[in-house]
PDB file of N, CA and C in Angstrom:
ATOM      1  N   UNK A   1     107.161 104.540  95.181  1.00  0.00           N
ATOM      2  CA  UNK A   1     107.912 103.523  94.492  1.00  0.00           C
ATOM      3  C   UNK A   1     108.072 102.333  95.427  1.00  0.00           C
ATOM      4  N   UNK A   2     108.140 100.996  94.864  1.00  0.00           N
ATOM      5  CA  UNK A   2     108.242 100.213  95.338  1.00  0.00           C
ATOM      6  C   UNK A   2     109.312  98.873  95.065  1.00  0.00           C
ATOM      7  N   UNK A   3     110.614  98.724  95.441  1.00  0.00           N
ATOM      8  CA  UNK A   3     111.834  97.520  95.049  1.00  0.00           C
ATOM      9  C   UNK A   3     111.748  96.445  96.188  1.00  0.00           C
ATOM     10  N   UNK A   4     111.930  95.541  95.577  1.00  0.00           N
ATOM     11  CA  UNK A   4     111.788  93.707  95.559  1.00  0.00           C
ATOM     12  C   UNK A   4     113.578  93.845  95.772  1.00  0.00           C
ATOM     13  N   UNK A   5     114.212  94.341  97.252  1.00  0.00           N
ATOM     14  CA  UNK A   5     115.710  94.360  96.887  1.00  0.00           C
ATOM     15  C   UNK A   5     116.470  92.667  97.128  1.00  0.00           C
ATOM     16  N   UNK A   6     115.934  92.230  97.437  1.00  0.00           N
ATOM     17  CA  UNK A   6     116.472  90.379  97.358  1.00  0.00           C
ATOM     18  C   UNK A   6     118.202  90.675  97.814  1.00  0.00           C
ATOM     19  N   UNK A   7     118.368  91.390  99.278  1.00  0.00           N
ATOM     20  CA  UNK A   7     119.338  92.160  99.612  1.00  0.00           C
ATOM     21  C   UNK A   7     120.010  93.285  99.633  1.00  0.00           C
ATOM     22  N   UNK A   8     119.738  94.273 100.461  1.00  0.00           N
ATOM     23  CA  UNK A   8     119.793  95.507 100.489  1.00  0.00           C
ATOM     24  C   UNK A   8     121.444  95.971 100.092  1.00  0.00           C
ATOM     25  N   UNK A   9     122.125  95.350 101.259  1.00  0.00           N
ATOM     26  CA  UNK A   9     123.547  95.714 101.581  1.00  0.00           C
ATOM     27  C   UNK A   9     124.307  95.979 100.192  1.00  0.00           C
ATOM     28  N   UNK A  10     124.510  95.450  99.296  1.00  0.00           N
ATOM     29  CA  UNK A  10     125.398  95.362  97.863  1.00  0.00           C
ATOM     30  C   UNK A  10     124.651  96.391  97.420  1.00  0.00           C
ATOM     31  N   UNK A  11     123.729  97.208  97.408  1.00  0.00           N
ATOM     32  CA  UNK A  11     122.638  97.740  96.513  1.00  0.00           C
ATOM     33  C   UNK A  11     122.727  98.883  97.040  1.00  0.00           C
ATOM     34  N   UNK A  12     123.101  99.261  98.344  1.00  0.00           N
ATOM     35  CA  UNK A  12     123.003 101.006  98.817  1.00  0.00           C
ATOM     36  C   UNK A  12     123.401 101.610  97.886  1.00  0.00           C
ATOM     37  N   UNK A  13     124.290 101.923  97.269  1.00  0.00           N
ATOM     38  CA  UNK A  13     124.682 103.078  96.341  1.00  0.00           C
ATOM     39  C   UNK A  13     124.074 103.184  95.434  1.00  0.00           C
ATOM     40  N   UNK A  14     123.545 101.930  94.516  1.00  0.00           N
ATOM     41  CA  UNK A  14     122.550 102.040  93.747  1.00  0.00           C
ATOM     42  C   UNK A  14     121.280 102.802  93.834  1.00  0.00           C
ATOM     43  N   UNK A  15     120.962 102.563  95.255  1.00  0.00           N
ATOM     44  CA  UNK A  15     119.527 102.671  95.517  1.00  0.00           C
ATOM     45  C   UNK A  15     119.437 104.296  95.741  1.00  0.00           C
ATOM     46  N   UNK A  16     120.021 104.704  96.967  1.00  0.00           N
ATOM     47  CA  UNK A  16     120.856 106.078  96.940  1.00  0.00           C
ATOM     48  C   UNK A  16     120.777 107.309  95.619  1.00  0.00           C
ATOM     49  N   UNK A  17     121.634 106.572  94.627  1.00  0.00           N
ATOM     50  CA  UNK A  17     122.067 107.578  93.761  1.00  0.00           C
ATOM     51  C   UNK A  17     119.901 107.326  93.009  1.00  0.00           C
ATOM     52  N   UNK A  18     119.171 106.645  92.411  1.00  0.00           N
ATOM     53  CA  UNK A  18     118.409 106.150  91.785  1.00  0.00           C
ATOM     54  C   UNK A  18     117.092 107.366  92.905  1.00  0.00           C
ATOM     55  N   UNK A  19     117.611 106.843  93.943  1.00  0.00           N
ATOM     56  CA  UNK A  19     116.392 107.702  94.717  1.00  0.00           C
ATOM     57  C   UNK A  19     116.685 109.352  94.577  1.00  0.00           C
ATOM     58  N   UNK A  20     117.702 109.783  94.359  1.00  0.00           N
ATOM     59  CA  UNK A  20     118.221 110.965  94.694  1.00  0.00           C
ATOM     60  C   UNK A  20     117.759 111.987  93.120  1.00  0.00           C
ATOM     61  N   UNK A  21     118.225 110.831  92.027  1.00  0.00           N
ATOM     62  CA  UNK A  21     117.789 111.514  90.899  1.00  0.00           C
ATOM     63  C   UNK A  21     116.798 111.358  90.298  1.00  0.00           C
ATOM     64  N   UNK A  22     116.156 110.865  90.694  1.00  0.00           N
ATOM     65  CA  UNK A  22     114.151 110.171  90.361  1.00  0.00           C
ATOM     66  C   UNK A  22     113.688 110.983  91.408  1.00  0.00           C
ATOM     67  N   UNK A  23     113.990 111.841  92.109  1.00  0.00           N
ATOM     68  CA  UNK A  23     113.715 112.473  93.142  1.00  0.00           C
ATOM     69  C   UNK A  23     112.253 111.974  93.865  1.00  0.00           C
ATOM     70  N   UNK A  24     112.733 110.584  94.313  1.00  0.00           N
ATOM     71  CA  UNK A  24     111.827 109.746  95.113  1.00  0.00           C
ATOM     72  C   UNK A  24     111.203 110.296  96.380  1.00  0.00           C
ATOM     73  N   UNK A  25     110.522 110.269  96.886  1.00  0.00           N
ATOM     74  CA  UNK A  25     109.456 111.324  97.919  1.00  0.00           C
ATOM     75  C   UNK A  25     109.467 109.728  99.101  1.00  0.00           C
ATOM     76  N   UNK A  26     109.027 108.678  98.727  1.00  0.00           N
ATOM     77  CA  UNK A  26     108.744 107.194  99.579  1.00  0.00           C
ATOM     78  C   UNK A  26     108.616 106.023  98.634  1.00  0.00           C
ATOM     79  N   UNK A  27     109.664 104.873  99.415  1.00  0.00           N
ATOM     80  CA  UNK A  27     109.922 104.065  98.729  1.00  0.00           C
ATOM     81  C   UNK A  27     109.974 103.003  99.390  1.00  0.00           C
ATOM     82  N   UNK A  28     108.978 101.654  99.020  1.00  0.00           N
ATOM     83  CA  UNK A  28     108.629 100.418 100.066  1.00  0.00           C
ATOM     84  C   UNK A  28     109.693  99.532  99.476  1.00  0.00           C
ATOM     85  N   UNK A  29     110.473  99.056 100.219  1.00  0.00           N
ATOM     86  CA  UNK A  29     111.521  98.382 100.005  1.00  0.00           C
ATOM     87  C   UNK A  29     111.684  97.121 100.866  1.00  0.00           C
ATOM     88  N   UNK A  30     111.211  95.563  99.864  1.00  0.00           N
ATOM     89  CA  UNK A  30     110.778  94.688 100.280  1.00  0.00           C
ATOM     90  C   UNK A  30     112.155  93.849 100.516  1.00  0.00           C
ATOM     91  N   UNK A  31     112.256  92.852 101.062  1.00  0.00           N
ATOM     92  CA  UNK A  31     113.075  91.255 101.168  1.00  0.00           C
ATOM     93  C   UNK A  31     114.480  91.828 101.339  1.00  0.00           C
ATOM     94  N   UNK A  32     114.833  93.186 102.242  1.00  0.00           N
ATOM     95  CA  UNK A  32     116.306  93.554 102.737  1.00  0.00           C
ATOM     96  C   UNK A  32     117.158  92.736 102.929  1.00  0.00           C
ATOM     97  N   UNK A  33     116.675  92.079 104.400  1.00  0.00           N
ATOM     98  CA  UNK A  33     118.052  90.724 104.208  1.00  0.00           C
ATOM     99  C   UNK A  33     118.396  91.120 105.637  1.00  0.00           C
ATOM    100  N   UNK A  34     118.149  92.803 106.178  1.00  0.00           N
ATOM    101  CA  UNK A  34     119.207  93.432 106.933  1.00  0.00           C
ATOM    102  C   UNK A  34     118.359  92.616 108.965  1.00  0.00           C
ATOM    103  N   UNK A  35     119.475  92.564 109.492  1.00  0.00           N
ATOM    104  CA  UNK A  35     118.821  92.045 110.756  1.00  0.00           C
ATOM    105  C   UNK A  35     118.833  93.393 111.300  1.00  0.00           C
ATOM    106  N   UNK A  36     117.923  92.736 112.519  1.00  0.00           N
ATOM    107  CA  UNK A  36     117.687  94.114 113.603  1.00  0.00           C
ATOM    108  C   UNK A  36     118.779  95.165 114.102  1.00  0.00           C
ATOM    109  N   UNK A  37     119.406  94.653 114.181  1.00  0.00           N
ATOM    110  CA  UNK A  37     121.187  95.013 114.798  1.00  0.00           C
ATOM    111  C   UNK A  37     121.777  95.669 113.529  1.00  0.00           C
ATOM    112  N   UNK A  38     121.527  95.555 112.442  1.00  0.00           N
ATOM    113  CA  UNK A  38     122.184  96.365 111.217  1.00  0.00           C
ATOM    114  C   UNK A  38     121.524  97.391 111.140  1.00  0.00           C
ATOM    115  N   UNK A  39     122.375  98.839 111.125  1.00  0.00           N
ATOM    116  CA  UNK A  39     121.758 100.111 110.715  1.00  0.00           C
ATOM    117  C   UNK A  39     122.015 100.349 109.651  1.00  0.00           C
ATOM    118  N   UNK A  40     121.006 101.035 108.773  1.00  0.00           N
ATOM    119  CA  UNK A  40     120.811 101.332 107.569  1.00  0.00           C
ATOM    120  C   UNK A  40     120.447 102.620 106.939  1.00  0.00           C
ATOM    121  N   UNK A  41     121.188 103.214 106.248  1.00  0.00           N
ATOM    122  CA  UNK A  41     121.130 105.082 106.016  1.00  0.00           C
ATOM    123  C   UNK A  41     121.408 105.013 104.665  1.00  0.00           C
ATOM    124  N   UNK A  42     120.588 106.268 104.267  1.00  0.00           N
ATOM    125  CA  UNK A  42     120.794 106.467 102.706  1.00  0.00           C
ATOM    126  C   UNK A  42     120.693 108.599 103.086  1.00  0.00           C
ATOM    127  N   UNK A  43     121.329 109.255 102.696  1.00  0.00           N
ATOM    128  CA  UNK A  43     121.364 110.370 103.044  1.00  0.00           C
ATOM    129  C   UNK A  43     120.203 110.981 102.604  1.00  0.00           C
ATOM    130  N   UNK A  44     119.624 112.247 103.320  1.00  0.00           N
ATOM    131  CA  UNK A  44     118.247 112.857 102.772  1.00  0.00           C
ATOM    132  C   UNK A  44     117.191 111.722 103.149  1.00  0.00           C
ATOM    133  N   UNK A  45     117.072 110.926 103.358  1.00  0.00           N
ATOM    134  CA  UNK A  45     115.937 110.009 103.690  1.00  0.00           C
ATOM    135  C   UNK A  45     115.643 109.238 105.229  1.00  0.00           C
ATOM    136  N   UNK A  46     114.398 109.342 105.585  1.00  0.00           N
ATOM    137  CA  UNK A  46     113.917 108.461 106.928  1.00  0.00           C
ATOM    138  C   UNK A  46     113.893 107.133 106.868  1.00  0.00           C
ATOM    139  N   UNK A  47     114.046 105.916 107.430  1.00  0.00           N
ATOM    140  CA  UNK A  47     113.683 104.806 107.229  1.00  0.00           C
ATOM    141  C   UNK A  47     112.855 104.118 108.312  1.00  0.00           C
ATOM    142  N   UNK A  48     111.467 103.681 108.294  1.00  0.00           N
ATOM    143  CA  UNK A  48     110.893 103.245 108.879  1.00  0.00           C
ATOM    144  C   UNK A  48     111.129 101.412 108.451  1.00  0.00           C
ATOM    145  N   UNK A  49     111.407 100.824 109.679  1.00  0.00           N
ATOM    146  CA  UNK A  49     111.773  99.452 109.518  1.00  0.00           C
ATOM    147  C   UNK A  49     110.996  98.756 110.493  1.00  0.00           C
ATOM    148  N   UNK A  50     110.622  96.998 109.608  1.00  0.00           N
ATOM    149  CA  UNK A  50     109.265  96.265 110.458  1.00  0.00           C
ATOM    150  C   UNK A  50     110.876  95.007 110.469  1.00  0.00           C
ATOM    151  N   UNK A  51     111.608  94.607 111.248  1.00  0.00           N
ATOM    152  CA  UNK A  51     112.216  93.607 111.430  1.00  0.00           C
ATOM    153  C   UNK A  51     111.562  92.563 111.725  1.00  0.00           C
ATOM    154  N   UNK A  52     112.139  91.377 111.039  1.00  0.00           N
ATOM    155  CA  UNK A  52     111.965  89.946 111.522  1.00  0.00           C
ATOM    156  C   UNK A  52     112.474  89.700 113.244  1.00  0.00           C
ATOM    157  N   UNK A  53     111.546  88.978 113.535  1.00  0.00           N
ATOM    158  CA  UNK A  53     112.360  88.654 114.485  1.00  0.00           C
ATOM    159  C   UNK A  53     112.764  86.888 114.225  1.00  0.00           C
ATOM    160  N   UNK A  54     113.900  86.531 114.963  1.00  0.00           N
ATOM    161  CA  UNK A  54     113.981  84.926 115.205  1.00  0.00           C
ATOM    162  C   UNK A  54     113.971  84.672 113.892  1.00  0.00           C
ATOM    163  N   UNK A  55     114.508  85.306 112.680  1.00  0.00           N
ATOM    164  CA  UNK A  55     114.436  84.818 111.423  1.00  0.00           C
ATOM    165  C   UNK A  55     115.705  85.269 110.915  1.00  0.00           C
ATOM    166  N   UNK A  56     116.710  83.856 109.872  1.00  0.00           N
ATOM    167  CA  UNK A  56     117.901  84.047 109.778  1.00  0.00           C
ATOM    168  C   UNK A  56     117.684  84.989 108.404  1.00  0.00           C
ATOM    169  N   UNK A  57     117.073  85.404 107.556  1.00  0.00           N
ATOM    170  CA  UNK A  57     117.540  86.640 106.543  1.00  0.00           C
ATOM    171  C   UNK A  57     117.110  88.080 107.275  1.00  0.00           C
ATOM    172  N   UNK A  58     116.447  88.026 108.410  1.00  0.00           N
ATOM    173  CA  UNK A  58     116.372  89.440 108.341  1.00  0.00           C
ATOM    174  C   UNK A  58     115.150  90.065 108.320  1.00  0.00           C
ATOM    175  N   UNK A  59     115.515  91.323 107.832  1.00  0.00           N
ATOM    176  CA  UNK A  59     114.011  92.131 107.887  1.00  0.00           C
ATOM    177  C   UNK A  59     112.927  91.968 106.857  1.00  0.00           C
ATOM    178  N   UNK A  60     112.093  92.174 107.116  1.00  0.00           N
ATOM    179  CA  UNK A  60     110.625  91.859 105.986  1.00  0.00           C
ATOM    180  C   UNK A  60     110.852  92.923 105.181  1.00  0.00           C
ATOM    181  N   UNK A  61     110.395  93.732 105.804  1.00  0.00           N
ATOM    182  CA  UNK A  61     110.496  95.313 105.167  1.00  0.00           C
ATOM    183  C   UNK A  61     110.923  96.950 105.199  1.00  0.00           C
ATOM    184  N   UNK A  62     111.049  98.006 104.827  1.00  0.00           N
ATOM    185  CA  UNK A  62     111.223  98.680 105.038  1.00  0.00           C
ATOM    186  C   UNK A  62     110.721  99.993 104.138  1.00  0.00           C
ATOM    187  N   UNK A  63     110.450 101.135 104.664  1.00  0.00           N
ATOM    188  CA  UNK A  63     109.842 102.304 103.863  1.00  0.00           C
ATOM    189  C   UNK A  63     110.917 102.918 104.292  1.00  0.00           C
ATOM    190  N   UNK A  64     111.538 103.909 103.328  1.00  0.00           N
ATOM    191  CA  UNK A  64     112.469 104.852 102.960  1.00  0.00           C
ATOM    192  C   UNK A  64     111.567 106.330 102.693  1.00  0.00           C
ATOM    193  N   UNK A  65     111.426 107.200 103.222  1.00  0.00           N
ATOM    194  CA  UNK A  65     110.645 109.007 102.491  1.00  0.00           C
ATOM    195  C   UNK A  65     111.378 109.531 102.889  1.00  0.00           C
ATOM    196  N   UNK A  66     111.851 110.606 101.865  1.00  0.00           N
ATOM    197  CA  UNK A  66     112.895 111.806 101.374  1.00  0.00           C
ATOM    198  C   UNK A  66     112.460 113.098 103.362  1.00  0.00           C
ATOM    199  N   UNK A  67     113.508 112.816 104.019  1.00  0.00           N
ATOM    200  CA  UNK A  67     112.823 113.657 104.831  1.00  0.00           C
ATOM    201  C   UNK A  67     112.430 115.251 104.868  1.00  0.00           C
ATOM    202  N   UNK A  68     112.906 115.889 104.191  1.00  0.00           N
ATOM    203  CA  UNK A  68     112.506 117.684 103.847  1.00  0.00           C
ATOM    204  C   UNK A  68     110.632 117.607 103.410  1.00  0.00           C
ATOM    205  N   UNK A  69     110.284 115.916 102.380  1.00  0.00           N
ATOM    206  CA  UNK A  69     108.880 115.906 101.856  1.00  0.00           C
ATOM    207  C   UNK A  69     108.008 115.192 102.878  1.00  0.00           C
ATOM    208  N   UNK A  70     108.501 114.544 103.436  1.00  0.00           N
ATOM    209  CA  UNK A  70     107.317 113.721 104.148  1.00  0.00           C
ATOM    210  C   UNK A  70     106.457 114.759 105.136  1.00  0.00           C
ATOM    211  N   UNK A  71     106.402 115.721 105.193  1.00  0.00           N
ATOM    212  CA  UNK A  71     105.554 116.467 106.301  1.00  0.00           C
ATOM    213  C   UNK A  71     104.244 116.441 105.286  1.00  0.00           C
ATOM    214  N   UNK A  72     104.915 116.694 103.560  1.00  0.00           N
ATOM    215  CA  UNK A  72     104.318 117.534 102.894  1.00  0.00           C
ATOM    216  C   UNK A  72     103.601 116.579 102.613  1.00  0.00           C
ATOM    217  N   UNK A  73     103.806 115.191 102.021  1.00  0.00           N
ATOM    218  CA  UNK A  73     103.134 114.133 101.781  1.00  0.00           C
ATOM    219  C   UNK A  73     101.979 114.030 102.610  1.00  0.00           C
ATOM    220  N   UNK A  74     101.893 113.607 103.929  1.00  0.00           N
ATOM    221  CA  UNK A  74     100.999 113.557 105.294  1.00  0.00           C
ATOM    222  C   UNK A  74     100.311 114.534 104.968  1.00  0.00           C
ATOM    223  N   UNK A  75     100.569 115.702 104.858  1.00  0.00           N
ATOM    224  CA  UNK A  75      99.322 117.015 104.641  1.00  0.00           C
ATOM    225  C   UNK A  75      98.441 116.559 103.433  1.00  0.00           C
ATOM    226  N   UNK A  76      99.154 116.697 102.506  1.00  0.00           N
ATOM    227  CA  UNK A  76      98.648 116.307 101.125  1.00  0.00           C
ATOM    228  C   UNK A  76      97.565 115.081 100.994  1.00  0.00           C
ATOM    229  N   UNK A  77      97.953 113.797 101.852  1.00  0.00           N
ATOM    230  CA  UNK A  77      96.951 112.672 102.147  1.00  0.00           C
ATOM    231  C   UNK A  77      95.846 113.354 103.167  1.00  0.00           C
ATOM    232  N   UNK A  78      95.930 114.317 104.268  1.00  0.00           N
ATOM    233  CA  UNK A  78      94.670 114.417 104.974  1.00  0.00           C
ATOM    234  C   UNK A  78      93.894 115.423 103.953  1.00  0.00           C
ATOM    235  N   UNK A  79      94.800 116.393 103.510  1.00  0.00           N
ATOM    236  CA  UNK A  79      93.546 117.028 102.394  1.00  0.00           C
ATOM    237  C   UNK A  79      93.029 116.356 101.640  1.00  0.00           C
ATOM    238  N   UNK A  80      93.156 115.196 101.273  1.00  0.00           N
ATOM    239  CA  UNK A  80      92.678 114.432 100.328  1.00  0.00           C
ATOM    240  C   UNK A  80      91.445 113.424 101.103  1.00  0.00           C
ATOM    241  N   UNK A  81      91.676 113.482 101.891  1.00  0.00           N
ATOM    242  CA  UNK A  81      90.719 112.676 103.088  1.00  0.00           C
ATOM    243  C   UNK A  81      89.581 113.786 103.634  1.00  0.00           C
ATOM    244  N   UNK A  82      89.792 114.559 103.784  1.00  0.00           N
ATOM    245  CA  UNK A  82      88.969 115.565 104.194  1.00  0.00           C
ATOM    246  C   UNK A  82      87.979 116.094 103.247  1.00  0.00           C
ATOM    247  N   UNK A  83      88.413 116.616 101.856  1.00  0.00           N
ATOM    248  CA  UNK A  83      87.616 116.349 100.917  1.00  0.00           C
ATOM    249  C   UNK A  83      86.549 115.447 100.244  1.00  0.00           C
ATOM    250  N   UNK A  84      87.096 114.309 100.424  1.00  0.00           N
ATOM    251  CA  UNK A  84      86.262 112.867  99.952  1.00  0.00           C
ATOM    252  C   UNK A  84      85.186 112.995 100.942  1.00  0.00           C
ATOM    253  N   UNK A  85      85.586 113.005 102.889  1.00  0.00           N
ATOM    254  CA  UNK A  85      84.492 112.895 103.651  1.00  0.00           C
ATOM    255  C   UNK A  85      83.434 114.349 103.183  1.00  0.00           C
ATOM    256  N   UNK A  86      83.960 115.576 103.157  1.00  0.00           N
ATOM    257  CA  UNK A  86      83.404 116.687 102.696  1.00  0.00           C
ATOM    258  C   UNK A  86      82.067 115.873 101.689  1.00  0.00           C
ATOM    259  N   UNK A  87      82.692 115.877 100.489  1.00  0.00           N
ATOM    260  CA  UNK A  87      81.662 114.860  99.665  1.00  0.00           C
ATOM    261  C   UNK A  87      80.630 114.110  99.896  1.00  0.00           C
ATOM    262  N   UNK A  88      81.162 112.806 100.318  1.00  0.00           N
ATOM    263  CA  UNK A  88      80.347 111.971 101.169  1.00  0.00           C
ATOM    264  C   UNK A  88      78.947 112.892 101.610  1.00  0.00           C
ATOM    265  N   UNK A  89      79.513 113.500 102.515  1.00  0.00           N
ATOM    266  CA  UNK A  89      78.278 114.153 103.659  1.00  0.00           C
ATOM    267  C   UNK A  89      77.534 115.076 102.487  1.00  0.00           C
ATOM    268  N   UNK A  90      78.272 115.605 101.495  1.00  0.00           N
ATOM    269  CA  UNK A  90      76.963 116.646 100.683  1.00  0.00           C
ATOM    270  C   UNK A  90      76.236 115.390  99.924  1.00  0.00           C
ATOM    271  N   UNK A  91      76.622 114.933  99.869  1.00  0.00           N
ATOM    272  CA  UNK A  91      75.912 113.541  98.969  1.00  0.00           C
ATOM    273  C   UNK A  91      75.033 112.598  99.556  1.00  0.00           C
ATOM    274  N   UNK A  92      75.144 112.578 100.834  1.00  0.00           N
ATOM    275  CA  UNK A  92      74.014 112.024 101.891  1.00  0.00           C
ATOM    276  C   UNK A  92      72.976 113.139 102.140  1.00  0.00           C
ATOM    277  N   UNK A  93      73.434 114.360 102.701  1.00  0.00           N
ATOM    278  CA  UNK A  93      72.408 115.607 102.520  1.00  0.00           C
ATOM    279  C   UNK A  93      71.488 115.520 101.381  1.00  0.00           C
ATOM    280  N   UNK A  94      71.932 115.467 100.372  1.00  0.00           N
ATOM    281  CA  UNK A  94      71.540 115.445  98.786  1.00  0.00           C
ATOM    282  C   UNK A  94      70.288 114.844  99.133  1.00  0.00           C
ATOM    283  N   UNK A  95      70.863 113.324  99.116  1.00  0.00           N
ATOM    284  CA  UNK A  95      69.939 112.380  99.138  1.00  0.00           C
ATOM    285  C   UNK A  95      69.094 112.434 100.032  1.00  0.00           C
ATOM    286  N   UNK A  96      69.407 112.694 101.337  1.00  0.00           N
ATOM    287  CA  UNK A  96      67.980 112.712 102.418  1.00  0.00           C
ATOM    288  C   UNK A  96      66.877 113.635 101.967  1.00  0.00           C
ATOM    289  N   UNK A  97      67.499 114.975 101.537  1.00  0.00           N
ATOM    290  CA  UNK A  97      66.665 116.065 100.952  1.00  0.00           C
ATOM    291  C   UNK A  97      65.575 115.699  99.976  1.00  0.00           C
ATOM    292  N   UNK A  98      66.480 115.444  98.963  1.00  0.00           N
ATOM    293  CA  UNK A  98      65.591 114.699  97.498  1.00  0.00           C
ATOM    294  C   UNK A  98      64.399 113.422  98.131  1.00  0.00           C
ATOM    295  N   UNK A  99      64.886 112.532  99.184  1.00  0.00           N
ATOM    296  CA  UNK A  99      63.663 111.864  99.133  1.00  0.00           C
ATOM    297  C   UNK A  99      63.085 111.648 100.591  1.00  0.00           C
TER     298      UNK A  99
END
């Protein structure tokens, strides 16, 4: 999931309760507002944060993932990567064979 929050701070509880019962896994959460020096928590969740620097609103962005899932997520993307290359290579075999 992905929110355009045009200010984080007024919006925690919102965001919170919305992530909790949509049972959100990772969530890119754009135009915070929040500066470097502001900490920011939503319970059950990690937050990876790219701060502005030298800029008066704040941070660019931020990713939020449910922390109990994110191991599971990461696994789930390399099996999915591993497969495709799997592919790939029978499909080049294929082809060298055939011609």
């Amino acid at each position: 999931m992905h929110w355009n929050a045009h200010g984080i701070k007024t919006r925690k509880l919102e965001l919170g309760v919305f992530l909790t019962e949509n049972k959100i896994d990772v969530c890119a959460i754009q135009e915070t507002h929040l500066k470097e020096e502001e900490r920011f928590w939503i319970r059950g969740y990690k937050d990876f944060r790219q701060d502005r620097i030298n800029r008066k609103n704040g941070e660019r962005n931020m990713k939020a993932c449910r922390e109990r899932r994110v191991v599971v997520v990461v696994v789930v993307v390399v099996v999915v990567v591993v497969v495709v290359v799997v592919v790939v290579v029978v499909v080049v075999i294929v082809v060298v064979v055939v011609v």
